[in-house]
C-alpha atoms as a PDB file:
ATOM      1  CA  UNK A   1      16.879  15.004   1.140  1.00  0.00           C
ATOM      2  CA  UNK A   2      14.619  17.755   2.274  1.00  0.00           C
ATOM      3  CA  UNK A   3      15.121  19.807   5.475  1.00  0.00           C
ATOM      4  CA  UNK A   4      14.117  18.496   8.629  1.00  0.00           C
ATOM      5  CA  UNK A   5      11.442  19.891  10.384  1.00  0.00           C
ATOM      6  CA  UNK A   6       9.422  19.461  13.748  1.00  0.00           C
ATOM      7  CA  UNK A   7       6.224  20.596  14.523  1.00  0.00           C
ATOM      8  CA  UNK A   8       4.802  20.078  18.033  1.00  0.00           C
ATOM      9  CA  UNK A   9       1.328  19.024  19.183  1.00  0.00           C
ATOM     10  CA  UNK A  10      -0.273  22.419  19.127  1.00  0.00           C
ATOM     11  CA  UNK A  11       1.574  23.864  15.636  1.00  0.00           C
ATOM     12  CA  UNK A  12      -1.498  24.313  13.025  1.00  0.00           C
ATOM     13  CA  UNK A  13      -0.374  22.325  10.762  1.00  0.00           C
ATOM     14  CA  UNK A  14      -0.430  19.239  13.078  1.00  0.00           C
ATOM     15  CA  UNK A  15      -2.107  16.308  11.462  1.00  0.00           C
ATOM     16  CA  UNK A  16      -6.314  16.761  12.142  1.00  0.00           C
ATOM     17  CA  UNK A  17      -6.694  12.634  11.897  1.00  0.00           C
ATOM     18  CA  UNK A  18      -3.562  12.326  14.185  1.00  0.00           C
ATOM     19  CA  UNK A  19      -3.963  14.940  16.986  1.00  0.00           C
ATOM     20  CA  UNK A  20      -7.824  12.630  17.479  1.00  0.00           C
ATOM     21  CA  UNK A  21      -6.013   9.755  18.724  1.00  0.00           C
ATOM     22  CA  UNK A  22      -6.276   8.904  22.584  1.00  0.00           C
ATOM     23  CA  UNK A  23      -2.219   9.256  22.714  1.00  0.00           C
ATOM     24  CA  UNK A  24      -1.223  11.172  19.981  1.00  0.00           C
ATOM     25  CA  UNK A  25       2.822  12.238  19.531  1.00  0.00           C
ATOM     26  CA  UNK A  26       4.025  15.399  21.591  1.00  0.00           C
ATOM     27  CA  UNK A  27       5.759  16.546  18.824  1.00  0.00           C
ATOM     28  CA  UNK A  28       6.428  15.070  14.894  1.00  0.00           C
ATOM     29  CA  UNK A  29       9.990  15.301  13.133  1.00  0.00           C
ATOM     30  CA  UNK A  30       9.016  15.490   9.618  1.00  0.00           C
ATOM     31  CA  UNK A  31      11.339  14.850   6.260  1.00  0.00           C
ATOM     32  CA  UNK A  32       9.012  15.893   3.337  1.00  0.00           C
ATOM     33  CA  UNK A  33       5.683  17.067   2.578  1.00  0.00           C
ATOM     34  CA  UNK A  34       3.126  16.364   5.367  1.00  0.00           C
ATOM     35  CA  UNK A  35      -0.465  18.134   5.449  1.00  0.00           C
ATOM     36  CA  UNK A  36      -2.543  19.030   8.441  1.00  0.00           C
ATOM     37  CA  UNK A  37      -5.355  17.535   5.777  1.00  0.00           C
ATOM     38  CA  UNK A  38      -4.235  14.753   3.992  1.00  0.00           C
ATOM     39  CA  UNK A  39      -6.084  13.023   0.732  1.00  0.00           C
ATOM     40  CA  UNK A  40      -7.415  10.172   1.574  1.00  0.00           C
ATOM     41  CA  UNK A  41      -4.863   8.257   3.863  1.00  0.00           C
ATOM     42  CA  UNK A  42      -4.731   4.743   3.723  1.00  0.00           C
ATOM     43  CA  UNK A  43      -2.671   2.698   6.098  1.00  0.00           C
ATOM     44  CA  UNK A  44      -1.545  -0.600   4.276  1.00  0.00           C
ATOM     45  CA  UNK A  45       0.006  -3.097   6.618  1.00  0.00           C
ATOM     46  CA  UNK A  46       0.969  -6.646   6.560  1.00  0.00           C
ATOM     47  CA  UNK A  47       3.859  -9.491   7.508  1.00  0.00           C
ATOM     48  CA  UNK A  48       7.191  -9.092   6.836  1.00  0.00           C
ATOM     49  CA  UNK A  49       7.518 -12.230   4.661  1.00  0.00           C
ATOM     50  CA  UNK A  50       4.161 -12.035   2.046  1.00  0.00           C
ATOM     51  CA  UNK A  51       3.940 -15.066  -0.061  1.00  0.00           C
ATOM     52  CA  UNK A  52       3.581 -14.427  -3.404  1.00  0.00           C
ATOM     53  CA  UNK A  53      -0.062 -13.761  -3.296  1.00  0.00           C
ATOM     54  CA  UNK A  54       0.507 -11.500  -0.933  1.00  0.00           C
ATOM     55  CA  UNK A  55       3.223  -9.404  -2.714  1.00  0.00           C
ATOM     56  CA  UNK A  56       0.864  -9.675  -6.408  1.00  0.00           C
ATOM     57  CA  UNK A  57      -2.193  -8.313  -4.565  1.00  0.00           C
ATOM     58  CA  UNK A  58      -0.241  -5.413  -2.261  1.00  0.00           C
ATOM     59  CA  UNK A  59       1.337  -3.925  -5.545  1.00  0.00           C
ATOM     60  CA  UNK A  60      -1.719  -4.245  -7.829  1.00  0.00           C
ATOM     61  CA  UNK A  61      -3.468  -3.223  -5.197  1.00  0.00           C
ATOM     62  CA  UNK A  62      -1.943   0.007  -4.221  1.00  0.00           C
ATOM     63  CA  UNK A  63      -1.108   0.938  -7.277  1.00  0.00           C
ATOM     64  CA  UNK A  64      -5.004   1.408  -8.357  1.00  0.00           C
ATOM     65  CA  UNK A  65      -5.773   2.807  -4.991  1.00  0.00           C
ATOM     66  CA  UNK A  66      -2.662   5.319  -5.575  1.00  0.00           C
ATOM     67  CA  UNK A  67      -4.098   6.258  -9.077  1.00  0.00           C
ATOM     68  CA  UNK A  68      -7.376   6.978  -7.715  1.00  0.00           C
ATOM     69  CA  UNK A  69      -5.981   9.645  -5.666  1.00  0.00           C
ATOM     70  CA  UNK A  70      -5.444   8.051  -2.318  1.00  0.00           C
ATOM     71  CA  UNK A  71      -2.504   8.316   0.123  1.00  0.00           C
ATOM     72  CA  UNK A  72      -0.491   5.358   1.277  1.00  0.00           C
ATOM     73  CA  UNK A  73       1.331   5.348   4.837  1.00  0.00           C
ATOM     74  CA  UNK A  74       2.605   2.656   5.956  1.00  0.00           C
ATOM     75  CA  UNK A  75       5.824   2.127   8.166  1.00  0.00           C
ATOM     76  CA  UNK A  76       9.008   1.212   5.889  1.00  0.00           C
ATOM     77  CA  UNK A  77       9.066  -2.218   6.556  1.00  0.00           C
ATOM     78  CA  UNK A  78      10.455  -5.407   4.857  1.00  0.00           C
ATOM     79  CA  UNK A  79       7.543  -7.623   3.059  1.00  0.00           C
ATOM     80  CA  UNK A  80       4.208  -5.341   2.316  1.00  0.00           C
ATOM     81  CA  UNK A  81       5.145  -1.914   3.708  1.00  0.00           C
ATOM     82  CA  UNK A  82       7.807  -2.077   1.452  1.00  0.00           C
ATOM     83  CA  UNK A  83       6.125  -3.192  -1.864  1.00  0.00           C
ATOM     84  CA  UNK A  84       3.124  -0.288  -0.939  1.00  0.00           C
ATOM     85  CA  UNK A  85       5.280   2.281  -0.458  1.00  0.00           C
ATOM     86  CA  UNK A  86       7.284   1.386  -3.688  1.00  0.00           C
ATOM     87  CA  UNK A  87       3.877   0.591  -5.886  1.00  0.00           C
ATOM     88  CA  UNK A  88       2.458   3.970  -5.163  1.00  0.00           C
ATOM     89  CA  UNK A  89       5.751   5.959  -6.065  1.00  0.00           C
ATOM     90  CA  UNK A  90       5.297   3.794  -9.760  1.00  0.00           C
ATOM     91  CA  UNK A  91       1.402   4.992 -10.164  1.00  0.00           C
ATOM     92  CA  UNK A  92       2.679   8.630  -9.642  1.00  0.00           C
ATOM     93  CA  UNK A  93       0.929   8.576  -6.105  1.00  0.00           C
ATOM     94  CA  UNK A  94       1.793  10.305  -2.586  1.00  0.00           C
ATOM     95  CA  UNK A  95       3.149   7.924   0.225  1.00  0.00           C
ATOM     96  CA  UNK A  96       4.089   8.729   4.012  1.00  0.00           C
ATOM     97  CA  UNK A  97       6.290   6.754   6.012  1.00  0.00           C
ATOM     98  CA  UNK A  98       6.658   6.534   9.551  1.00  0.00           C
ATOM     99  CA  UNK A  99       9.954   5.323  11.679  1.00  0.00           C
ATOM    100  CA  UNK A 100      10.174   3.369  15.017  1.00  0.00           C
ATOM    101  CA  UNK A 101      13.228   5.500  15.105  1.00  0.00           C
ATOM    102  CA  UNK A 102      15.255   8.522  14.302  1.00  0.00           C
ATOM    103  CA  UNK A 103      14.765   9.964  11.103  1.00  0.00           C
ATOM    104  CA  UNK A 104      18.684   9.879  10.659  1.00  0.00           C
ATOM    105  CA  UNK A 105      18.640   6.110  11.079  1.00  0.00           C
ATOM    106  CA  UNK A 106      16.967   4.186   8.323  1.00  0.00           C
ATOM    107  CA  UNK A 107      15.387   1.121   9.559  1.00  0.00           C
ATOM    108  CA  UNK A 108      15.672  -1.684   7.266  1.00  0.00           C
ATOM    109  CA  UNK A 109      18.859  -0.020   5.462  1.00  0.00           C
ATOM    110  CA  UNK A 110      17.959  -1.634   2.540  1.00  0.00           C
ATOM    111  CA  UNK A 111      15.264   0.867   2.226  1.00  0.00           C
ATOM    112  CA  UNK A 112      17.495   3.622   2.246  1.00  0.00           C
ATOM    113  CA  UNK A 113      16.960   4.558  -1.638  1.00  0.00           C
ATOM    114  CA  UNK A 114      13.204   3.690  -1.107  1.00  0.00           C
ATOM    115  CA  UNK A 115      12.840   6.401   1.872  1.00  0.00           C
ATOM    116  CA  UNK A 116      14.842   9.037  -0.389  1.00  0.00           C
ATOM    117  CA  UNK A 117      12.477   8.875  -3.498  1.00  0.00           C
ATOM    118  CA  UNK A 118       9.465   8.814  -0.961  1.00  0.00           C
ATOM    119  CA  UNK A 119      10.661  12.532   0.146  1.00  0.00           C
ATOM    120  CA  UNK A 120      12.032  12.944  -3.568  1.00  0.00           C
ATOM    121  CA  UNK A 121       8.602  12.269  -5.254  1.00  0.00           C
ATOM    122  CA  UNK A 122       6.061  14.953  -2.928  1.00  0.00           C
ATOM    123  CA  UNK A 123       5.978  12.105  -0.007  1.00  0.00           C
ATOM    124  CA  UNK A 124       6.948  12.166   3.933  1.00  0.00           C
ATOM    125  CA  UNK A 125       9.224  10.262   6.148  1.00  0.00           C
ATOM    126  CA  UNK A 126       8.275  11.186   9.711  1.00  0.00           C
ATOM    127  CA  UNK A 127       8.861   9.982  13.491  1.00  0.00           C
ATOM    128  CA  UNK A 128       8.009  11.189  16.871  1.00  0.00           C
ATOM    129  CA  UNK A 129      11.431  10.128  18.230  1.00  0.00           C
ATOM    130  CA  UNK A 130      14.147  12.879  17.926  1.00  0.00           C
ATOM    131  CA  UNK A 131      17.185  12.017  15.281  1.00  0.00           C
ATOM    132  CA  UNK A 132      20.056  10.042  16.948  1.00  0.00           C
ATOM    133  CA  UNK A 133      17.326   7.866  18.261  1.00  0.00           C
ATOM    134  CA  UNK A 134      18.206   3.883  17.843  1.00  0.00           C
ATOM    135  CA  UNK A 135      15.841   1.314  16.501  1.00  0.00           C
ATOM    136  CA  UNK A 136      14.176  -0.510  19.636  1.00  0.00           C
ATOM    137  CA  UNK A 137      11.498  -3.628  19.238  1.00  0.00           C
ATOM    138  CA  UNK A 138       8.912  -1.805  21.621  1.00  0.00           C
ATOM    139  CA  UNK A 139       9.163   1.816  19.957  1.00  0.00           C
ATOM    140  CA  UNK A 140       7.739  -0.367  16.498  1.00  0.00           C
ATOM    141  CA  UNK A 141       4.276  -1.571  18.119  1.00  0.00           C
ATOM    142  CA  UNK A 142       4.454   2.464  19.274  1.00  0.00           C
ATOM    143  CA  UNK A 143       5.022   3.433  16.152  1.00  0.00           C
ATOM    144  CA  UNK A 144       1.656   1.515  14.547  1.00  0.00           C
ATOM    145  CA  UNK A 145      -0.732   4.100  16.560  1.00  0.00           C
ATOM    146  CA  UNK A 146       0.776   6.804  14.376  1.00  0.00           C
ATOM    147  CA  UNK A 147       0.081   4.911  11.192  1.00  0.00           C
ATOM    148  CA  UNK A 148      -3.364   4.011  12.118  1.00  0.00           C
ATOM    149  CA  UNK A 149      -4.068   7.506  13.304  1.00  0.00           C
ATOM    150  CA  UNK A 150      -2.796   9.836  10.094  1.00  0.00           C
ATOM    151  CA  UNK A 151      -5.133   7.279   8.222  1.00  0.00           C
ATOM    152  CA  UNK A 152      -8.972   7.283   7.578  1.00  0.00           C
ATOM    153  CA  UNK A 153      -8.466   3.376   7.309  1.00  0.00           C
ATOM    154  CA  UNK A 154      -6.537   1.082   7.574  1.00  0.00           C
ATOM    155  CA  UNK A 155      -6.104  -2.088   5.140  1.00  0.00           C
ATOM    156  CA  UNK A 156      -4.204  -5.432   6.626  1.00  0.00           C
ATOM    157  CA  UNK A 157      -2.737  -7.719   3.616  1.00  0.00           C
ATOM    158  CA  UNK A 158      -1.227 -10.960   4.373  1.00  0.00           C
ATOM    159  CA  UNK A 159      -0.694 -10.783   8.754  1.00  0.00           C
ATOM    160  CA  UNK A 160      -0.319 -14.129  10.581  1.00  0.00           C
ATOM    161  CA  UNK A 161      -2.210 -14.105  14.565  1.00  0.00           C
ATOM    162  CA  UNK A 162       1.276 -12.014  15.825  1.00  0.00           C
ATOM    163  CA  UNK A 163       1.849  -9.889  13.522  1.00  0.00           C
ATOM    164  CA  UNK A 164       2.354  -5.992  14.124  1.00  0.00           C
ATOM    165  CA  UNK A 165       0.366  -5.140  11.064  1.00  0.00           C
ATOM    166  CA  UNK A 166      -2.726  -6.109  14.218  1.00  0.00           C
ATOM    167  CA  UNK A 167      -1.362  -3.883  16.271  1.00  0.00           C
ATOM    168  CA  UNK A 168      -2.011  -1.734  13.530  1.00  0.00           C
ATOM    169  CA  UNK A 169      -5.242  -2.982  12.857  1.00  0.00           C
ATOM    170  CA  UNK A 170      -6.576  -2.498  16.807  1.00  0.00           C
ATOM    171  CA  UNK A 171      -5.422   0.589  16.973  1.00  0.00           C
ATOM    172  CA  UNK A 172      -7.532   1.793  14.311  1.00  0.00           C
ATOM    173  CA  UNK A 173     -10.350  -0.281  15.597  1.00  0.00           C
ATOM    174  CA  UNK A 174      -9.813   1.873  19.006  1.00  0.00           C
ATOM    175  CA  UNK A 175      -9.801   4.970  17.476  1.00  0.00           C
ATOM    176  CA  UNK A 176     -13.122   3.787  15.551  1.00  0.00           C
ATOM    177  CA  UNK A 177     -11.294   3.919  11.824  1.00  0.00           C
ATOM    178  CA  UNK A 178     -12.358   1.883   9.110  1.00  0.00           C
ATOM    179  CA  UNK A 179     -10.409  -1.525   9.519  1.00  0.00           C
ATOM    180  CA  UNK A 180     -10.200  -4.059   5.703  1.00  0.00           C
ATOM    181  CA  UNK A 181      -8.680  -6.946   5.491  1.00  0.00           C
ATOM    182  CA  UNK A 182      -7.448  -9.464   2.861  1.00  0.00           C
ATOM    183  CA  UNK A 183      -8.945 -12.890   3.426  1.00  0.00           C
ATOM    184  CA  UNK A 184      -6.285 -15.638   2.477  1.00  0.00           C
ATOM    185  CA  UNK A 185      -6.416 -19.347   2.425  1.00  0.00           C
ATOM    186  CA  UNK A 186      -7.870 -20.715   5.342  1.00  0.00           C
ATOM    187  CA  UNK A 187      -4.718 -22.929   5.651  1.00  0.00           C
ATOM    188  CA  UNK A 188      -2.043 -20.470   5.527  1.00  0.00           C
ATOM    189  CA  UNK A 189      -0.264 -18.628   8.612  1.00  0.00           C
ATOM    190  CA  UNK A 190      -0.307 -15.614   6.791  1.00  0.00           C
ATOM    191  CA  UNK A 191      -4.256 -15.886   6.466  1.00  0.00           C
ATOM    192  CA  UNK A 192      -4.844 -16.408  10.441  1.00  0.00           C
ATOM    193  CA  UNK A 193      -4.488 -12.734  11.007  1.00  0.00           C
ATOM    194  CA  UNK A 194      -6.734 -11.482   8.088  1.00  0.00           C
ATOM    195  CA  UNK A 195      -9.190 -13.898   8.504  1.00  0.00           C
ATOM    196  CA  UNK A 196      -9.472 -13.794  12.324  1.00  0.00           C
ATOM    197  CA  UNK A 197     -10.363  -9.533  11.023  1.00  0.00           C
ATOM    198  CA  UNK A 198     -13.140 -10.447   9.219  1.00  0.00           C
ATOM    199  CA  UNK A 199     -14.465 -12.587  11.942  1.00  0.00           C
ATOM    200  CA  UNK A 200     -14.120  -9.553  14.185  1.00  0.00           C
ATOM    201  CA  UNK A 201     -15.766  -7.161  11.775  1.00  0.00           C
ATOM    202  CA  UNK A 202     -13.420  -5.860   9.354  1.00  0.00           C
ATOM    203  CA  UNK A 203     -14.962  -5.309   5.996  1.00  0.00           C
ATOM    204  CA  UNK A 204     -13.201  -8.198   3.891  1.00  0.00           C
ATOM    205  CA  UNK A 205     -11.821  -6.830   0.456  1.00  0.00           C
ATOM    206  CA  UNK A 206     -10.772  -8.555  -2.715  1.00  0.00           C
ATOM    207  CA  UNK A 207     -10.906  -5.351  -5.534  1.00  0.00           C
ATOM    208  CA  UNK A 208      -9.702  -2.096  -5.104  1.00  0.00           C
ATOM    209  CA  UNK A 209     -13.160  -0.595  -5.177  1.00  0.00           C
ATOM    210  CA  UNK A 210     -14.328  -2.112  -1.845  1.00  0.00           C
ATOM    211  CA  UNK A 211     -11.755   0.414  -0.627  1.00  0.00           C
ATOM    212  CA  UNK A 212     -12.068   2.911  -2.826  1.00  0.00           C
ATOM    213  CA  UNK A 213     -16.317   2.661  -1.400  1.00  0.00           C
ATOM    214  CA  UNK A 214     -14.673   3.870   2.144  1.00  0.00           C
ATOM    215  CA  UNK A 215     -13.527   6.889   1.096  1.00  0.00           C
ATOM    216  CA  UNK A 216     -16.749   7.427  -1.523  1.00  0.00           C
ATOM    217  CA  UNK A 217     -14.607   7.424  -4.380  1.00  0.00           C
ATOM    218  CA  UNK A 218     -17.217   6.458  -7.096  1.00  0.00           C
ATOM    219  CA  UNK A 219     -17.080   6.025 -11.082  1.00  0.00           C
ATOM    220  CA  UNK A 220     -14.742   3.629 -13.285  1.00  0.00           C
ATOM    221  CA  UNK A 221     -10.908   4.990 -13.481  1.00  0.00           C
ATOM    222  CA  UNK A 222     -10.070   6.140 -17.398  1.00  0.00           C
ATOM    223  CA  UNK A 223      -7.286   4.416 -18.174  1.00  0.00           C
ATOM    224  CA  UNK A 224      -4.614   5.317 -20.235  1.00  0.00           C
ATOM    225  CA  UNK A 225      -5.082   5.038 -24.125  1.00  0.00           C
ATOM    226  CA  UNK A 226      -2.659   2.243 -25.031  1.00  0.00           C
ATOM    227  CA  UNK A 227      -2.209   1.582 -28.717  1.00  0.00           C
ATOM    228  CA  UNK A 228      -2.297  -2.002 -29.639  1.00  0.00           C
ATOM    229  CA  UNK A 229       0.355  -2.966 -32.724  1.00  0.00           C
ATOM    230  CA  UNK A 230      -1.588  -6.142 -33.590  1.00  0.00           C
ATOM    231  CA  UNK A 231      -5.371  -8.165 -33.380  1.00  0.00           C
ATOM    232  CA  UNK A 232      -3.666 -10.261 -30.553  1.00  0.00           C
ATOM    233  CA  UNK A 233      -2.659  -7.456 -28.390  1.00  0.00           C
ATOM    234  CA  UNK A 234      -5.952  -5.348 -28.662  1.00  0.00           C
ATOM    235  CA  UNK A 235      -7.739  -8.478 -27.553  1.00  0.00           C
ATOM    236  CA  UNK A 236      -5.614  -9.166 -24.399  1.00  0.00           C
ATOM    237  CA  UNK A 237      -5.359  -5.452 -24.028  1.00  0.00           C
ATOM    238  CA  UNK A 238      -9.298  -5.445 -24.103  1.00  0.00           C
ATOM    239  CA  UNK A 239      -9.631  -8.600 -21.456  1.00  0.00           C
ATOM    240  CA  UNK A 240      -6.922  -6.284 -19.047  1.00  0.00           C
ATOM    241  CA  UNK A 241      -8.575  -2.815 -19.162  1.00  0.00           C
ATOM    242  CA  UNK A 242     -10.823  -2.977 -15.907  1.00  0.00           C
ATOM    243  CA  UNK A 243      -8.014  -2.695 -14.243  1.00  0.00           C
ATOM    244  CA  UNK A 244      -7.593  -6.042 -12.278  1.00  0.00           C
ATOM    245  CA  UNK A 245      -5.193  -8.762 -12.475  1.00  0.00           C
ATOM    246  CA  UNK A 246      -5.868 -11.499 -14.851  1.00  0.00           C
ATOM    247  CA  UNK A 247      -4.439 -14.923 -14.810  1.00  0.00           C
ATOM    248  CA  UNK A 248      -2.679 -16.229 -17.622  1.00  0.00           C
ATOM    249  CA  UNK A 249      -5.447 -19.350 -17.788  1.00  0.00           C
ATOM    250  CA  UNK A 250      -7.936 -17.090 -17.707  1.00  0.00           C
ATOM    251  CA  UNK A 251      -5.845 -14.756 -20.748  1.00  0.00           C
ATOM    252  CA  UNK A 252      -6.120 -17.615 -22.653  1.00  0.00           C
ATOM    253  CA  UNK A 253      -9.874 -18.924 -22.123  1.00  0.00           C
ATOM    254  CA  UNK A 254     -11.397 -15.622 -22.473  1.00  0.00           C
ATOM    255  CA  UNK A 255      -9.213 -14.763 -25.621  1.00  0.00           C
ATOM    256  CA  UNK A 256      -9.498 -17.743 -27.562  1.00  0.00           C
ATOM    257  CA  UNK A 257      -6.259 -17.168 -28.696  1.00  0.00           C
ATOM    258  CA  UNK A 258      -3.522 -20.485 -28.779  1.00  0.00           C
ATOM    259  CA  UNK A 259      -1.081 -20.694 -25.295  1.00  0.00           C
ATOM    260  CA  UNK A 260       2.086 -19.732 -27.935  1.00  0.00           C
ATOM    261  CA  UNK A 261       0.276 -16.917 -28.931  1.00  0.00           C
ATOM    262  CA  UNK A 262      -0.818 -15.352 -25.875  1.00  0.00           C
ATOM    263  CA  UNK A 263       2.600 -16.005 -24.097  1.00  0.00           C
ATOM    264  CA  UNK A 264       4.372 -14.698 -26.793  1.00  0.00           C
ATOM    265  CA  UNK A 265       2.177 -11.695 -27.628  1.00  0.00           C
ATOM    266  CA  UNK A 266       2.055 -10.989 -23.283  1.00  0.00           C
ATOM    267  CA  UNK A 267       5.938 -11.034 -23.364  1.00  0.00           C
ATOM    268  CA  UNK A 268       6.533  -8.371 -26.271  1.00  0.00           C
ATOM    269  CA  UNK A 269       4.030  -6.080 -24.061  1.00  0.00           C
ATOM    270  CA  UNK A 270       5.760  -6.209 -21.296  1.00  0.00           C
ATOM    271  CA  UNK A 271       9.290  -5.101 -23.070  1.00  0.00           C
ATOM    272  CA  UNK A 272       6.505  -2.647 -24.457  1.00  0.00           C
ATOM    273  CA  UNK A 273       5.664  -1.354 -21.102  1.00  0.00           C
ATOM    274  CA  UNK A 274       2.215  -1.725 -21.530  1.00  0.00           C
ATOM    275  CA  UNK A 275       1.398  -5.112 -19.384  1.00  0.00           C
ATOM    276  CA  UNK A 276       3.086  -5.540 -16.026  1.00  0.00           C
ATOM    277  CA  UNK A 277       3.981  -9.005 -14.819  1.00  0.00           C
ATOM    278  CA  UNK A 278       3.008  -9.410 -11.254  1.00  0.00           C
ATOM    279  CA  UNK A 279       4.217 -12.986 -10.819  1.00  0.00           C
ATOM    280  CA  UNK A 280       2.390 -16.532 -10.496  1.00  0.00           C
ATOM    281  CA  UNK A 281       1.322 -16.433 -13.853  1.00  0.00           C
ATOM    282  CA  UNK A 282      -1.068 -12.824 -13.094  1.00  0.00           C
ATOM    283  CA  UNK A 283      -0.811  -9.873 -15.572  1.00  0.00           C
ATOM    284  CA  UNK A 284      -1.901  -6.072 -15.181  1.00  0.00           C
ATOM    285  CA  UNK A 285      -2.007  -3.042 -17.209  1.00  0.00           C
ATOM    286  CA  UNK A 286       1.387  -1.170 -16.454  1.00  0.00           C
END
């Protein structure tokens, strides 16, 4: 890993969105590459355990917003901070992550390699607690204000009503930040928290452009040529080049093509690398 740095609350290159905040950090202990201006942060935040709805639209999700050039911080977490962090690192993007605790002290473990190819790959692992310091449950709902206040936004997927991906949430409401949210099924716990947003304001999203419209990031992405080695593929290939999830139903309604065939054809692509399979039946470009 990189060198570890520290930079105080009147160094220059302290964070411009950060040092705004009513209780900004007195000083930042930094592994990586942080700016004073970064592109387009976007805090993504959710529960701990996403269903698989949850997981499916925090990877597709991030990994469009990542390829349209915007920044991901989140906080390292297990469940969606996790999968956002990781799904920007695989669409080439830049992702921050910030600790409730020393930066010597990785916090889950298991996202030890995770946190080393965030640094590796042009990212940032920072904290405002000095190294040596142990994880401690109220330095975590601390922590949130620092995610909310590197970021321009800040986008809640999958949060039941107690869920520190709100605490998240108000912050950035209290700061007066763009706050999106999710929506979910009505009848799921994970949905009470994202819902309850949009009935307080937040600007409900289902595509990556209603984010991508915060930060006035306009025009269709060009996609990567990807050469189709029979009719079947460049059909399916055709259906999955807007860039959004498709169901495998819907693969086979809009194709026309027999269940075999489509299953069949979907499964050589993804050996291929060209499809991505994102679980419960959905399939992306990779």
């Amino acid at each position: 890993m990189s060198t570890l740095k520290k930079i105080t609350f009147d160094d220059p290159n302290y964070p411009s969105l950060l040092k705004q905040i009513f209780e900004p950090p007195k000083e930042l202990y930094i592994l990586g590459n942080l700016k004073k201006e970064e592109k387009n942060p976007l805090a993504v935040v959710g529960t701990r355990l996403p269903s698989s709805y949850g997981k499916m639209v925090a990877s597709s999700m991030v990994k469009e917003l990542a390829s349209r050039g915007i920044t991901i911080i989140s906080g390292l977490a297990l469940g969606i901070d996790g999968i956002s962090h990781q799904a920007c690192l695989e669409a080439g993007g830049k992702t921050i992550a910030v600790f409730g605790c020393g930066l010597d002290i990785i916090y889950p473990y298991c996202h030890k390699k995770l946190a080393e190819e965030i640094v590796k790959k042009g990212g940032a692992l920072i904290s405002e607690y000095p190294p040596g310091t142990k994880p401690d449950k109220w330095q975590f709902p601390a922590r949130n204000r620092i995610i909310a206040g590197l970021s321009q936004a800040t986008l809640v997927i999958e949060a039941p009503k107690k869920s520190g991906a709100l605490i998240t949430a108000f912050y950035a409401l209290n700061e007066g930040r763009d706050v999106l949210s999710v929506p979910g099924e009505i009848n799921k716990k994970n949905s009470e928290g994202t819902n309850n947003l949009i009935k307080l304001g937040a600007k409900p999203v289902t595509t990556s452009q209603d984010v991508l419209e915060v930060f006035n990031i306009t025009g269709e992405k060009k996609l990567k040529e990807i050469k189709a080695d029979s009719k079947e593929e460049e059909i399916l290939l055709n259906l999955l080049a807007k860039g959004e999830p498709i169901h495998i139903d819907k693969l086979i309604k809009l194709s026309k093509l027999s269940s075999p065939v489509v299953l069949s054809t979907l499964t050589v692509m993804e050996i291929n690398k060209k499809i991505k399979n994102l679980g419960q039946g959905f399939y992306s470009l990779y």
